[in-house]
PDB file of N, CA and C in Angstrom:
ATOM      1  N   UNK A   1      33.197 -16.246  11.893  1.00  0.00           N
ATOM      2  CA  UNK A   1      32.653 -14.906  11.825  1.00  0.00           C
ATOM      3  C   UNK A   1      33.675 -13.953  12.418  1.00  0.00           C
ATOM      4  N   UNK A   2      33.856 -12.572  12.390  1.00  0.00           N
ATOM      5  CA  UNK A   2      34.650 -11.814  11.992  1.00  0.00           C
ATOM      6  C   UNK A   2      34.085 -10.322  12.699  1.00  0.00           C
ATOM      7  N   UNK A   3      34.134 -10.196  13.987  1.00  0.00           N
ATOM      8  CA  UNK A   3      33.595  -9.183  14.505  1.00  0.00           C
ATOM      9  C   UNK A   3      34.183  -7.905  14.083  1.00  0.00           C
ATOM     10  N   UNK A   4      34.230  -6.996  14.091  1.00  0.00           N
ATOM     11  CA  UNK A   4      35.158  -4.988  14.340  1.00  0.00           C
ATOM     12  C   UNK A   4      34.315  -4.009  14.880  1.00  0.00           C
ATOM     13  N   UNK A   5      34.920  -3.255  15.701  1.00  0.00           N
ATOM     14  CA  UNK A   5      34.837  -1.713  15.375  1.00  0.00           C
ATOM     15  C   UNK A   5      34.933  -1.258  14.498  1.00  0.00           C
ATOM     16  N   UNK A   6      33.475  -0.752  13.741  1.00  0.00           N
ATOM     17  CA  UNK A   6      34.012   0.684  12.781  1.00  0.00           C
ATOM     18  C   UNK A   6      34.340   1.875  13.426  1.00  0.00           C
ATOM     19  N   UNK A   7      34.661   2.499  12.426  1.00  0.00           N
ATOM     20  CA  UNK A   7      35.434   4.078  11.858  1.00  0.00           C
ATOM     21  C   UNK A   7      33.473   4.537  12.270  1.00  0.00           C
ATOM     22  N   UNK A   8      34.024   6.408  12.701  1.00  0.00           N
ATOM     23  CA  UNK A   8      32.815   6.966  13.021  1.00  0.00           C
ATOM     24  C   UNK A   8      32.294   6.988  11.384  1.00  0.00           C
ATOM     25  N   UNK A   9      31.127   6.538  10.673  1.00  0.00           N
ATOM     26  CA  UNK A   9      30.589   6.617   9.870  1.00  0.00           C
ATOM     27  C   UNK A   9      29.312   7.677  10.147  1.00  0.00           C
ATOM     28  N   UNK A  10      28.830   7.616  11.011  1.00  0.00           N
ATOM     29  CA  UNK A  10      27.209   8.606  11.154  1.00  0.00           C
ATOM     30  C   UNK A  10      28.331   9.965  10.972  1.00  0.00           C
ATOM     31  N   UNK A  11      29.525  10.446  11.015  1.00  0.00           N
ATOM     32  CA  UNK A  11      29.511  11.798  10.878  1.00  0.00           C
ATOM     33  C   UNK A  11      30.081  12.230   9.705  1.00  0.00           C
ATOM     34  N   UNK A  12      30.428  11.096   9.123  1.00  0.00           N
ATOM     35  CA  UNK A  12      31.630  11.547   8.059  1.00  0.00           C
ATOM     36  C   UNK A  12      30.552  12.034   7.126  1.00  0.00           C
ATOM     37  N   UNK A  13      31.287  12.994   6.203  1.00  0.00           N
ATOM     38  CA  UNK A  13      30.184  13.646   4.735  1.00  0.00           C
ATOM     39  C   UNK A  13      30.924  13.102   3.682  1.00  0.00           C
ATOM     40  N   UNK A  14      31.855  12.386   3.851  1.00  0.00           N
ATOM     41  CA  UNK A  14      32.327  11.889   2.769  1.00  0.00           C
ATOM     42  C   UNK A  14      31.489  10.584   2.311  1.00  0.00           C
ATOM     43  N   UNK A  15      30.577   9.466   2.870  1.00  0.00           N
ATOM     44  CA  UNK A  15      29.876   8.641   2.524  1.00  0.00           C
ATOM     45  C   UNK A  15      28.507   8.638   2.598  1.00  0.00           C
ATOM     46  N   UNK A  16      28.052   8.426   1.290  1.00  0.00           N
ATOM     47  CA  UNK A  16      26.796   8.790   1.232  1.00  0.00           C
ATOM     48  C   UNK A  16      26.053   7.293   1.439  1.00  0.00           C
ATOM     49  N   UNK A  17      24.569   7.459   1.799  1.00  0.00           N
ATOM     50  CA  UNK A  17      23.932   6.154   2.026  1.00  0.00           C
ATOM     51  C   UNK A  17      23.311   5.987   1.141  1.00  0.00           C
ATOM     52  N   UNK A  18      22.886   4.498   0.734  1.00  0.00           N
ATOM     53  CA  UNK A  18      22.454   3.754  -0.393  1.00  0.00           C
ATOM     54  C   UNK A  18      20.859   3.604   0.127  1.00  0.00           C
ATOM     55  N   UNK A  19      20.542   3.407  -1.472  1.00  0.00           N
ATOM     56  CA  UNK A  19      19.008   3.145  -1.306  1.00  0.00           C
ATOM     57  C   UNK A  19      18.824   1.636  -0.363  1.00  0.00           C
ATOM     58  N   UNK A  20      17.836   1.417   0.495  1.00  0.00           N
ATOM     59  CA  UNK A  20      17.395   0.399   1.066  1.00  0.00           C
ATOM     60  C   UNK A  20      16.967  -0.269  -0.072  1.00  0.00           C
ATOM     61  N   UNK A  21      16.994  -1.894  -0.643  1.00  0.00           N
ATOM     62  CA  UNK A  21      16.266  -2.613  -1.353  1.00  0.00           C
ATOM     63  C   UNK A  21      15.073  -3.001  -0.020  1.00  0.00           C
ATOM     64  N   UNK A  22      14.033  -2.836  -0.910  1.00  0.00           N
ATOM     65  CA  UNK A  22      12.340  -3.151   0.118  1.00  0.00           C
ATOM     66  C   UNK A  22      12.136  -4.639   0.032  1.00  0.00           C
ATOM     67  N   UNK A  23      11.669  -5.002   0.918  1.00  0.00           N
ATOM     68  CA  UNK A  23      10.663  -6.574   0.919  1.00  0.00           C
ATOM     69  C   UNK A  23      10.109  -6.555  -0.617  1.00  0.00           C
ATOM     70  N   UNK A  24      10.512  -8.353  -0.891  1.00  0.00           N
ATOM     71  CA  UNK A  24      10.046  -8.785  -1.822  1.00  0.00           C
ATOM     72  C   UNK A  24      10.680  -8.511  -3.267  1.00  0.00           C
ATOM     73  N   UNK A  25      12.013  -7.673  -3.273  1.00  0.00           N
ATOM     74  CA  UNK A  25      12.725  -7.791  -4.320  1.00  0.00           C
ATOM     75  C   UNK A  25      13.487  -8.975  -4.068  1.00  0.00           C
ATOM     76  N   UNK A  26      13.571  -9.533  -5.335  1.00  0.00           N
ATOM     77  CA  UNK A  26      14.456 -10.955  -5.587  1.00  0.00           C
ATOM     78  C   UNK A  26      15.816 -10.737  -5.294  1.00  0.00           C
ATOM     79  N   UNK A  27      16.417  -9.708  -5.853  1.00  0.00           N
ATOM     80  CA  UNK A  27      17.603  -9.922  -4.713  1.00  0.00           C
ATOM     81  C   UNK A  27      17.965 -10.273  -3.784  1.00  0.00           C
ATOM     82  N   UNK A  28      16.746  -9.903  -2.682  1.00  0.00           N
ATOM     83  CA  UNK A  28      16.910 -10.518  -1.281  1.00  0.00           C
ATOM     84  C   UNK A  28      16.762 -11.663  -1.160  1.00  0.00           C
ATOM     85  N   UNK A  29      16.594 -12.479  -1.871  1.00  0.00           N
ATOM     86  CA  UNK A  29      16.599 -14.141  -2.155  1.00  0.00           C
ATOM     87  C   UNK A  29      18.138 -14.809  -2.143  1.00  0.00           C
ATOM     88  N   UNK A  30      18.609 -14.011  -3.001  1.00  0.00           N
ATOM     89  CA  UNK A  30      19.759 -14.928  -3.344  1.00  0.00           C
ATOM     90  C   UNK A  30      20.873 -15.517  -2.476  1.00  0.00           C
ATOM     91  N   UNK A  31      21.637 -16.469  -2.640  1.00  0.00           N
ATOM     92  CA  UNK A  31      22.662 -17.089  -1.451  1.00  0.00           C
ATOM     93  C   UNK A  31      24.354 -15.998  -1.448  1.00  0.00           C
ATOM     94  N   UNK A  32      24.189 -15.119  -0.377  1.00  0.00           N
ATOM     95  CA  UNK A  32      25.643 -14.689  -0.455  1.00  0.00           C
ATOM     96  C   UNK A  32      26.507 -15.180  -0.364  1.00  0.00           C
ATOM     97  N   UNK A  33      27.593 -14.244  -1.193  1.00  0.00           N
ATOM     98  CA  UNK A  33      29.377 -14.816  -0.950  1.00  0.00           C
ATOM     99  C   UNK A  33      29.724 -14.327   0.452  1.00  0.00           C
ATOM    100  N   UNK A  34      30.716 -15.126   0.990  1.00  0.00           N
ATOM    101  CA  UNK A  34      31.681 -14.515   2.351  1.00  0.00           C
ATOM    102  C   UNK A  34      32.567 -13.716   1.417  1.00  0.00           C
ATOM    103  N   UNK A  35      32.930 -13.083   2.353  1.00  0.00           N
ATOM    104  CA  UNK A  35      33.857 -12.000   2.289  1.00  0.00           C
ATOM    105  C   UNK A  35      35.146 -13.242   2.778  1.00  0.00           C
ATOM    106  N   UNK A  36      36.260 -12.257   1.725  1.00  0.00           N
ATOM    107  CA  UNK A  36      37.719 -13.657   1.988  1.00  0.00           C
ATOM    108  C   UNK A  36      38.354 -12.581   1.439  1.00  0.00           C
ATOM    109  N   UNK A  37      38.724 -11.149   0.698  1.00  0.00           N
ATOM    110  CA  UNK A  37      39.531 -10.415   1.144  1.00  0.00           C
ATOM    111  C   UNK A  37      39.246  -8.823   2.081  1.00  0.00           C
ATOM    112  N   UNK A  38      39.829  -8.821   3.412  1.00  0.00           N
ATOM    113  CA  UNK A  38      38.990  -7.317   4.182  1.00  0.00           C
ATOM    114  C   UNK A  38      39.797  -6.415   3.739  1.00  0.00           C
ATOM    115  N   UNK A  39      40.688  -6.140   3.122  1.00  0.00           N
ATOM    116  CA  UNK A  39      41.746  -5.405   2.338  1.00  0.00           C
ATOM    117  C   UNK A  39      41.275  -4.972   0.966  1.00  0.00           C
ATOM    118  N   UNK A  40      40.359  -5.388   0.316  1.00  0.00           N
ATOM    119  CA  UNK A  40      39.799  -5.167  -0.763  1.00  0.00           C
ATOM    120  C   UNK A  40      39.099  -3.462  -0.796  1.00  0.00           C
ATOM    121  N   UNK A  41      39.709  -2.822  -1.784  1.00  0.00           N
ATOM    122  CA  UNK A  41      38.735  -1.657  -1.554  1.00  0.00           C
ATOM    123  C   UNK A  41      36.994  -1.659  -1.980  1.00  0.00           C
ATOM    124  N   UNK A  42      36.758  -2.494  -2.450  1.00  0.00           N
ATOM    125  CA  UNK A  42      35.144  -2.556  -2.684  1.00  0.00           C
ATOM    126  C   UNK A  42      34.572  -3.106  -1.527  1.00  0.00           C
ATOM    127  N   UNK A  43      35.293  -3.889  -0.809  1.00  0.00           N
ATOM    128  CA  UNK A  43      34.509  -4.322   0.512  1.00  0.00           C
ATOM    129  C   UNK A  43      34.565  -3.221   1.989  1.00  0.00           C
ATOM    130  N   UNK A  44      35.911  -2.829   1.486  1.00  0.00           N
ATOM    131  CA  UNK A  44      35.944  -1.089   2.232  1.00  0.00           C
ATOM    132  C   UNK A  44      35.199  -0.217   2.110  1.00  0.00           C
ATOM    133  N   UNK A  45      35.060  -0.201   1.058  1.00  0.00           N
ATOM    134  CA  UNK A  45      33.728   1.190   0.793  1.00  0.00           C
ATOM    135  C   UNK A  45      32.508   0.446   0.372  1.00  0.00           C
ATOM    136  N   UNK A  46      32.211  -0.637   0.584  1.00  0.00           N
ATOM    137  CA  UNK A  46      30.676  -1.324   0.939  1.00  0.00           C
ATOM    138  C   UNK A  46      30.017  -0.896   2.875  1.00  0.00           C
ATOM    139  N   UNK A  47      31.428  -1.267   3.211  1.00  0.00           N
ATOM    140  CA  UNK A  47      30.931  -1.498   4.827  1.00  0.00           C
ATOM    141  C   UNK A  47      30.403   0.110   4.995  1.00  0.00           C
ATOM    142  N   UNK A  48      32.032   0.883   4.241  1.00  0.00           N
ATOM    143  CA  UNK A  48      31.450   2.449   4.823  1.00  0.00           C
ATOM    144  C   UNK A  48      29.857   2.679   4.504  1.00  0.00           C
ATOM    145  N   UNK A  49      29.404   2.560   2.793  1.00  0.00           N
ATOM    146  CA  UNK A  49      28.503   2.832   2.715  1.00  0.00           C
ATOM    147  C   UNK A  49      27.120   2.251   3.412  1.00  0.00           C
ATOM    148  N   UNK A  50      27.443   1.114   3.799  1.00  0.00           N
ATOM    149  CA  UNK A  50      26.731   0.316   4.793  1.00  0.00           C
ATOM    150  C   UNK A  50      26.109   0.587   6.187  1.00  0.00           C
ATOM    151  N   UNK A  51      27.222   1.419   6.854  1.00  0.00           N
ATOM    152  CA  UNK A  51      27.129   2.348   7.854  1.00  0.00           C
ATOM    153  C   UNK A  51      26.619   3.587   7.637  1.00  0.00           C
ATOM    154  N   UNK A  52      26.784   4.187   7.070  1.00  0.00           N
ATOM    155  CA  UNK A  52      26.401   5.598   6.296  1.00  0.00           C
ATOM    156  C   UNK A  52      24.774   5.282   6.189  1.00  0.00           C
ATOM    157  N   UNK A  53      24.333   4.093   5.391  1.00  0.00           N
ATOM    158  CA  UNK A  53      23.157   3.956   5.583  1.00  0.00           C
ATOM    159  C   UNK A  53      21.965   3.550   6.680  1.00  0.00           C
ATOM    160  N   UNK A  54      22.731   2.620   7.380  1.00  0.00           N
ATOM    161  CA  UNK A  54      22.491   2.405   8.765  1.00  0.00           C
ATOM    162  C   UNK A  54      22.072   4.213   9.876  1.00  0.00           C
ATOM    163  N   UNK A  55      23.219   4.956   9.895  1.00  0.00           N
ATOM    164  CA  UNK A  55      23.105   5.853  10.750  1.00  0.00           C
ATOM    165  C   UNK A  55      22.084   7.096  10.305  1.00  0.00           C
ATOM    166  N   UNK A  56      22.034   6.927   8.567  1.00  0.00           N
ATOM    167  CA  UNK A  56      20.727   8.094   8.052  1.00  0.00           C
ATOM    168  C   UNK A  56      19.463   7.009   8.013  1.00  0.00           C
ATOM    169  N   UNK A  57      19.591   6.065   8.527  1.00  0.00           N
ATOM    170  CA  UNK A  57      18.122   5.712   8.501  1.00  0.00           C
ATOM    171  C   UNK A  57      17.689   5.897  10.048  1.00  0.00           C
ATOM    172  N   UNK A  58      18.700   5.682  11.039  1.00  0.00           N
ATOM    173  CA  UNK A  58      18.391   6.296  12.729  1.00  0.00           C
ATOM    174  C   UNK A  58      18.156   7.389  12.770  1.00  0.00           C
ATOM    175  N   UNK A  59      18.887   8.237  12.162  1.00  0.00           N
ATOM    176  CA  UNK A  59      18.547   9.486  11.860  1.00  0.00           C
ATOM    177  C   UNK A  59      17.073   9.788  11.586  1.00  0.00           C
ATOM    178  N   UNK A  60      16.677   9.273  10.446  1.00  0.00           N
ATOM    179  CA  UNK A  60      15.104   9.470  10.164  1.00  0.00           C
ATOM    180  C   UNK A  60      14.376   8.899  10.683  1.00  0.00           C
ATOM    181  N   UNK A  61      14.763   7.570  11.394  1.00  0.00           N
ATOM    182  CA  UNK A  61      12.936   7.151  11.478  1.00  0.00           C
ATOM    183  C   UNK A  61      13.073   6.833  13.615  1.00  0.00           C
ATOM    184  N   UNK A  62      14.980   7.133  14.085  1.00  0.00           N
ATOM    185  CA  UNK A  62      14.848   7.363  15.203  1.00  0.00           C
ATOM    186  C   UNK A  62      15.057   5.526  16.141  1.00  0.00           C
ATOM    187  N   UNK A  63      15.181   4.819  14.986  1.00  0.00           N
ATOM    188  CA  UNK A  63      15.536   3.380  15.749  1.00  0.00           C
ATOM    189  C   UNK A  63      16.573   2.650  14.285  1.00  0.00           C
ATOM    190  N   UNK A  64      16.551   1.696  14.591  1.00  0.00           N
ATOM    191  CA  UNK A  64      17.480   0.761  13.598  1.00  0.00           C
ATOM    192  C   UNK A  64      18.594   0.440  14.489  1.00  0.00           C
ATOM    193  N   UNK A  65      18.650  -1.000  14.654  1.00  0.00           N
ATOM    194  CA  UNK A  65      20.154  -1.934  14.904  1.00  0.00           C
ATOM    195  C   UNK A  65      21.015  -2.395  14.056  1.00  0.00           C
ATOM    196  N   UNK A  66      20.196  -2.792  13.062  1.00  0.00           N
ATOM    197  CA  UNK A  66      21.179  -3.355  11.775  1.00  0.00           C
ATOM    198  C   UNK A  66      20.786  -3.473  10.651  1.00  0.00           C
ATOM    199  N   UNK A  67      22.068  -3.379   9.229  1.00  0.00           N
ATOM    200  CA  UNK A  67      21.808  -3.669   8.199  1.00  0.00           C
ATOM    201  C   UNK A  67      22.619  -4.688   7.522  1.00  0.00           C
ATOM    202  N   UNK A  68      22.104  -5.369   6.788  1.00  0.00           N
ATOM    203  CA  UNK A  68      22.676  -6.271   6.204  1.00  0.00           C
ATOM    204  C   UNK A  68      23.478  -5.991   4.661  1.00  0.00           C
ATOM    205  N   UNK A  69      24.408  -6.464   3.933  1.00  0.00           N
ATOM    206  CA  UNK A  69      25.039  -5.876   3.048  1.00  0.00           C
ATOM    207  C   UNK A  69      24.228  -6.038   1.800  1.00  0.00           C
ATOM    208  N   UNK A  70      23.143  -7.292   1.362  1.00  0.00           N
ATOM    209  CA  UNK A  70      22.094  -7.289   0.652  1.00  0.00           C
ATOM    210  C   UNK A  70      21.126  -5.991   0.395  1.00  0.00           C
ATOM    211  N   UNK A  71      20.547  -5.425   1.590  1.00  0.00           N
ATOM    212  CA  UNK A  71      19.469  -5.043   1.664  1.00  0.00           C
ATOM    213  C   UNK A  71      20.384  -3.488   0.797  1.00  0.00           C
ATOM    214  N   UNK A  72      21.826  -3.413   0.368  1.00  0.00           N
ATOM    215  CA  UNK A  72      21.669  -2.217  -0.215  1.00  0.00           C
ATOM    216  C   UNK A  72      22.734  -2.587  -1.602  1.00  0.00           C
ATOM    217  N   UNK A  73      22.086  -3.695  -1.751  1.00  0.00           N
ATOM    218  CA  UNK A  73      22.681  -4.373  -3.381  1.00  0.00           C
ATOM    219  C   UNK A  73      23.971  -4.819  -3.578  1.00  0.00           C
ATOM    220  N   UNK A  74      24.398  -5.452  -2.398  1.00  0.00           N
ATOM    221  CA  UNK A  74      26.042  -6.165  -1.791  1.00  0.00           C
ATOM    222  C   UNK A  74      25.673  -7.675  -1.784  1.00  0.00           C
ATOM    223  N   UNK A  75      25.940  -8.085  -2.428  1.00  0.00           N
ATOM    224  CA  UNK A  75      25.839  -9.423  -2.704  1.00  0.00           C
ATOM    225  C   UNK A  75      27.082 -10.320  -1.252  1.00  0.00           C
ATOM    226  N   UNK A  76      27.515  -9.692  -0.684  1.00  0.00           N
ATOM    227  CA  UNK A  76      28.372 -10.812   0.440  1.00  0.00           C
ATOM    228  C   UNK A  76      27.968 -10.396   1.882  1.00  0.00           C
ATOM    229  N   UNK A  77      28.289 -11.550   2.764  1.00  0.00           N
ATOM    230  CA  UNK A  77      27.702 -11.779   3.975  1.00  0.00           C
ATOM    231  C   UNK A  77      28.513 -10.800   5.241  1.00  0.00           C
ATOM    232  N   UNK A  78      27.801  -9.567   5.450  1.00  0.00           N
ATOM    233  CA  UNK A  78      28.488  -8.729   6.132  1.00  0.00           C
ATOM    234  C   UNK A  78      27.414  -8.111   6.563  1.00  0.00           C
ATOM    235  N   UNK A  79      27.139  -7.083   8.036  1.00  0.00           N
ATOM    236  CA  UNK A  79      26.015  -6.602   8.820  1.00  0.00           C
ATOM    237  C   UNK A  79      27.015  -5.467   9.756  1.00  0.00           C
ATOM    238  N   UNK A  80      26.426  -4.458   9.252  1.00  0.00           N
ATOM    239  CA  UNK A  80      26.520  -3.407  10.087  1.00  0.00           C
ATOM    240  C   UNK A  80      25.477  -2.919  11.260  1.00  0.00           C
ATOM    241  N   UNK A  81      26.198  -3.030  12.510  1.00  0.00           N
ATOM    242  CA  UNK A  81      25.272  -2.739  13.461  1.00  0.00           C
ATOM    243  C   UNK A  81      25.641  -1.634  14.401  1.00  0.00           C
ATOM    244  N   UNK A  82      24.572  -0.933  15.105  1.00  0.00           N
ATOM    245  CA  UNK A  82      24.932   0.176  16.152  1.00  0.00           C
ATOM    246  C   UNK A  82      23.597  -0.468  17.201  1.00  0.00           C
ATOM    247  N   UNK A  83      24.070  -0.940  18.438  1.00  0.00           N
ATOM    248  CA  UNK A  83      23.728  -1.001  19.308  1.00  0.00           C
ATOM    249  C   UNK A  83      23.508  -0.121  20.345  1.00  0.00           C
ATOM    250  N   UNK A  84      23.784   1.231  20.176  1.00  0.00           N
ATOM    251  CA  UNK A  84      24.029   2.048  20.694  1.00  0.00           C
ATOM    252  C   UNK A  84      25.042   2.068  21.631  1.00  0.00           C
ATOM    253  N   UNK A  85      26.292   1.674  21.308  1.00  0.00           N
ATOM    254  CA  UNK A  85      27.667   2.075  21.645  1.00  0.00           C
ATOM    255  C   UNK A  85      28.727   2.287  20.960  1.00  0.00           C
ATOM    256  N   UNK A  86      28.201   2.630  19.811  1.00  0.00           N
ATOM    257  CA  UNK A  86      28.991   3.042  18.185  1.00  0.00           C
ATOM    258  C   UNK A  86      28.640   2.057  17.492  1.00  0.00           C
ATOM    259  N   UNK A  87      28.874   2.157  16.041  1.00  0.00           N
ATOM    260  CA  UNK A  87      29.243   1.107  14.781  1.00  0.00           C
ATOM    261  C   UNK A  87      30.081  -0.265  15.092  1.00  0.00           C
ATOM    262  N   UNK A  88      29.678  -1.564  14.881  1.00  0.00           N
ATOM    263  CA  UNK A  88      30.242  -2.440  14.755  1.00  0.00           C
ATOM    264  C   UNK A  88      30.014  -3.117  13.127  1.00  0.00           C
ATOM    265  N   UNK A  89      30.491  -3.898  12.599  1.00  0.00           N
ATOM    266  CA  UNK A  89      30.776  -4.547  11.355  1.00  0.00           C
ATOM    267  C   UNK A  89      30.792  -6.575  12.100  1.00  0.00           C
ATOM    268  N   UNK A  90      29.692  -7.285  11.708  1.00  0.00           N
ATOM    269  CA  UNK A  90      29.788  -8.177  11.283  1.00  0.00           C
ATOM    270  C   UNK A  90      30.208  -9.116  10.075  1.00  0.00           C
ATOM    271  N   UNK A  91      31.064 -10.454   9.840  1.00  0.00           N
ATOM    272  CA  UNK A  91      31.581 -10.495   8.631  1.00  0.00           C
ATOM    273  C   UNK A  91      31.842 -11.809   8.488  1.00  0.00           C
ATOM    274  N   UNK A  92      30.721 -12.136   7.428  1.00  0.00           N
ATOM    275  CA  UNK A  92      30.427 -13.855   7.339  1.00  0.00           C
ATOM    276  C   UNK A  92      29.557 -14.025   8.507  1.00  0.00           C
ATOM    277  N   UNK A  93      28.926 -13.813   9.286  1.00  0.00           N
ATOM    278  CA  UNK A  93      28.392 -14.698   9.886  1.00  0.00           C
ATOM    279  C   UNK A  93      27.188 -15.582   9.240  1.00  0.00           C
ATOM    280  N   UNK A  94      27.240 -16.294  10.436  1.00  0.00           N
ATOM    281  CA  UNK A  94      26.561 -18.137   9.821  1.00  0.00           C
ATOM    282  C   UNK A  94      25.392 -18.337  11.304  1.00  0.00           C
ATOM    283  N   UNK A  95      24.422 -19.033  10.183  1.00  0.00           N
ATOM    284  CA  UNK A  95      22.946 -19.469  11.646  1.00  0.00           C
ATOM    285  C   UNK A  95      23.554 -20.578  11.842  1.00  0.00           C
ATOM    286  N   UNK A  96      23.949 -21.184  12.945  1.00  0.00           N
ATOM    287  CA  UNK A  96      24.494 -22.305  13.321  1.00  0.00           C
ATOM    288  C   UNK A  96      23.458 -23.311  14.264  1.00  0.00           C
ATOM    289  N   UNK A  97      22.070 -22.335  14.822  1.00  0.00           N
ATOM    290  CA  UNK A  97      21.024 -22.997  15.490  1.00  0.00           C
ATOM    291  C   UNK A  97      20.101 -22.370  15.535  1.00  0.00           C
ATOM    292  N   UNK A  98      18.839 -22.893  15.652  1.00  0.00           N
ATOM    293  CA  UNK A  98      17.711 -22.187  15.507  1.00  0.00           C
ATOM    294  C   UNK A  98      16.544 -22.904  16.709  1.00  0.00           C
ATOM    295  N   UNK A  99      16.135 -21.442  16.744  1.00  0.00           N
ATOM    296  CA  UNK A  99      15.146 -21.950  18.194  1.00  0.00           C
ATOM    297  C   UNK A  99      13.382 -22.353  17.159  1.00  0.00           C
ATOM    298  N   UNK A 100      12.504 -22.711  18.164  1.00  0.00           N
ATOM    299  CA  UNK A 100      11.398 -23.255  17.933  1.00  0.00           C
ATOM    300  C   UNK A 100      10.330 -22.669  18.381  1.00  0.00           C
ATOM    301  N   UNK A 101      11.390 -21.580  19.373  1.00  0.00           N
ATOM    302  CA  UNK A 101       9.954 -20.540  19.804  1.00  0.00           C
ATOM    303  C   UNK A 101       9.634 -19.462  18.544  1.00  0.00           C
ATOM    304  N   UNK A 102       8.508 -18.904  19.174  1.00  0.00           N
ATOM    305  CA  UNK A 102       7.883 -17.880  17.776  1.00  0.00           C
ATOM    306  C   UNK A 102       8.836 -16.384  18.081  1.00  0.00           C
ATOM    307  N   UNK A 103       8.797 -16.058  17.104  1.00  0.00           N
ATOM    308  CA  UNK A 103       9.809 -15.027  16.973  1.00  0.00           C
ATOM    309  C   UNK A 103       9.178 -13.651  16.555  1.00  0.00           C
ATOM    310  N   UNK A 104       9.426 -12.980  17.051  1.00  0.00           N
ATOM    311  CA  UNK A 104       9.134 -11.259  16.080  1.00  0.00           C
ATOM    312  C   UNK A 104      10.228 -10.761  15.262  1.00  0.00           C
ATOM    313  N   UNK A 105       9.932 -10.477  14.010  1.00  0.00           N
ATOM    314  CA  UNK A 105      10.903 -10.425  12.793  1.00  0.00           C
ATOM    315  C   UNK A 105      10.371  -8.550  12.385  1.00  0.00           C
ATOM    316  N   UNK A 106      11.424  -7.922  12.454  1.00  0.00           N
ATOM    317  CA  UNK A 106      10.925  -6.187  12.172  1.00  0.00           C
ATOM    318  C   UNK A 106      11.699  -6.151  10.343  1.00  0.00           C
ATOM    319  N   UNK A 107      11.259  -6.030   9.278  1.00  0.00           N
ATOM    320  CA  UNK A 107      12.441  -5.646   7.970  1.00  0.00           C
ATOM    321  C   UNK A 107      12.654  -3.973   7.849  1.00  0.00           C
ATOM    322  N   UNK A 108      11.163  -3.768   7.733  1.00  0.00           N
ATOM    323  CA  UNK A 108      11.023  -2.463   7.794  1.00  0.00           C
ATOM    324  C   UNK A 108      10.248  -1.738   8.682  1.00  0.00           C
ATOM    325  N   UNK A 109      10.096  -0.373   8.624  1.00  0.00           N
ATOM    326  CA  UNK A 109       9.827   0.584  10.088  1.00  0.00           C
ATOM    327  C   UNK A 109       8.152  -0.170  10.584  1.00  0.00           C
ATOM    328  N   UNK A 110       7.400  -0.058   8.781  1.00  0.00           N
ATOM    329  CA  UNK A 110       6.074  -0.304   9.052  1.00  0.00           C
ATOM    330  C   UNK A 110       5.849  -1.811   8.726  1.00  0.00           C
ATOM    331  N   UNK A 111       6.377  -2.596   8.221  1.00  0.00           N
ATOM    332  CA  UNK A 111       6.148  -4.388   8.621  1.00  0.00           C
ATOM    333  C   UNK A 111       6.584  -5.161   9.885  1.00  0.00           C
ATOM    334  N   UNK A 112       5.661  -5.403  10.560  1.00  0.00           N
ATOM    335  CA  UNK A 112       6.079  -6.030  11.525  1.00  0.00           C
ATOM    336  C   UNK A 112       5.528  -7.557  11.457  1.00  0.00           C
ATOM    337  N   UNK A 113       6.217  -8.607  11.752  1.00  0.00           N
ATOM    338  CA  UNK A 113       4.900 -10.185  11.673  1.00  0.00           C
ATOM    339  C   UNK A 113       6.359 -11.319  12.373  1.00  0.00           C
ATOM    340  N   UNK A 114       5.357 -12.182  12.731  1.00  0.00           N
ATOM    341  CA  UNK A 114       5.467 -13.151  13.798  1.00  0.00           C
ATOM    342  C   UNK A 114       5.559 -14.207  12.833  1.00  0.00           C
ATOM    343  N   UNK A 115       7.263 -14.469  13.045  1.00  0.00           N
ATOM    344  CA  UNK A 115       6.865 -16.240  12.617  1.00  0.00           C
ATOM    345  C   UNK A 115       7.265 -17.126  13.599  1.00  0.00           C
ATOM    346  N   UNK A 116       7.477 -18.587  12.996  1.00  0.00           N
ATOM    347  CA  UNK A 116       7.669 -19.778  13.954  1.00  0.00           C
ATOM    348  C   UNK A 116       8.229 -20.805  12.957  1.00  0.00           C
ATOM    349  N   UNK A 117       9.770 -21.095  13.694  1.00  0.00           N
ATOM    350  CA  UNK A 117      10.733 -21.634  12.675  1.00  0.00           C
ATOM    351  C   UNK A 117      10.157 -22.991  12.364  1.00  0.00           C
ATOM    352  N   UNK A 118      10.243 -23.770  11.380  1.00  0.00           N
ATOM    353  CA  UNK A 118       9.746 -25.058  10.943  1.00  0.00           C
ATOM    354  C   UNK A 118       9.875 -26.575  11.865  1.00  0.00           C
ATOM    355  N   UNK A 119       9.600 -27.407  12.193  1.00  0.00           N
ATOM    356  CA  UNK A 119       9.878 -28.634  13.066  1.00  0.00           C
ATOM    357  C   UNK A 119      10.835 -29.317  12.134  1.00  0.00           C
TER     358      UNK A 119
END
């Protein structure tokens, strides 16, 4: 996995943000590609737009940590996050372990639900 600093994205007007895909479109099913060139300009202006969408959705609804490159019709394994100490870019990451306690899972502002990973 493949940590960075982004570029200020919440101010730039040059990138606009992408529609969120919602729970329960099949897209969100499918198995992503890794990312294997970061030099690529489509994966350049994925992340921007990635961020761009990330920071107008804090903007509106006032929370959000992260987005994933799926949820705005990016088929490869990349996550833009603001923790609140600027933009970071995740890239490839991989679940390598999983716990057994029950978990709270947020997708969107108004779904919230509790699961509990399998034995």
């Amino acid at each position: 996995m493949w940590i960075a600093m982004a570029a200020d994205y919440e101010t730039s007007g040059e990138v606009t943000a992408a529609p969120i895909l919602l729970l329960g479109d099949s897209r969100l099913r499918q198995v992503f590609v890794p990312v294997t060139d970061f030099m690529d300009p489509a994966f350049v202006s994925n992340q921007r737009r990635l961020h761009a969408t990330l920071a107008a959705f804090r903007r509106a609804n006032g929370f959000g940590r992260a987005i994933s490159a799926p949820q705005i019709g990016v088929s490869q394994r990349f996550v833009a996050l603001n923790l609140g100490d600027g933009p970071r870019l995740l890239v490839n990451p991989e679940i390598v372990w999983a716990s057994q306690l029950i978990i709270s899972t947020a997708f969107l502002p108004w779904i919230v639900f509790w699961t509990m990973n399998p034995s």
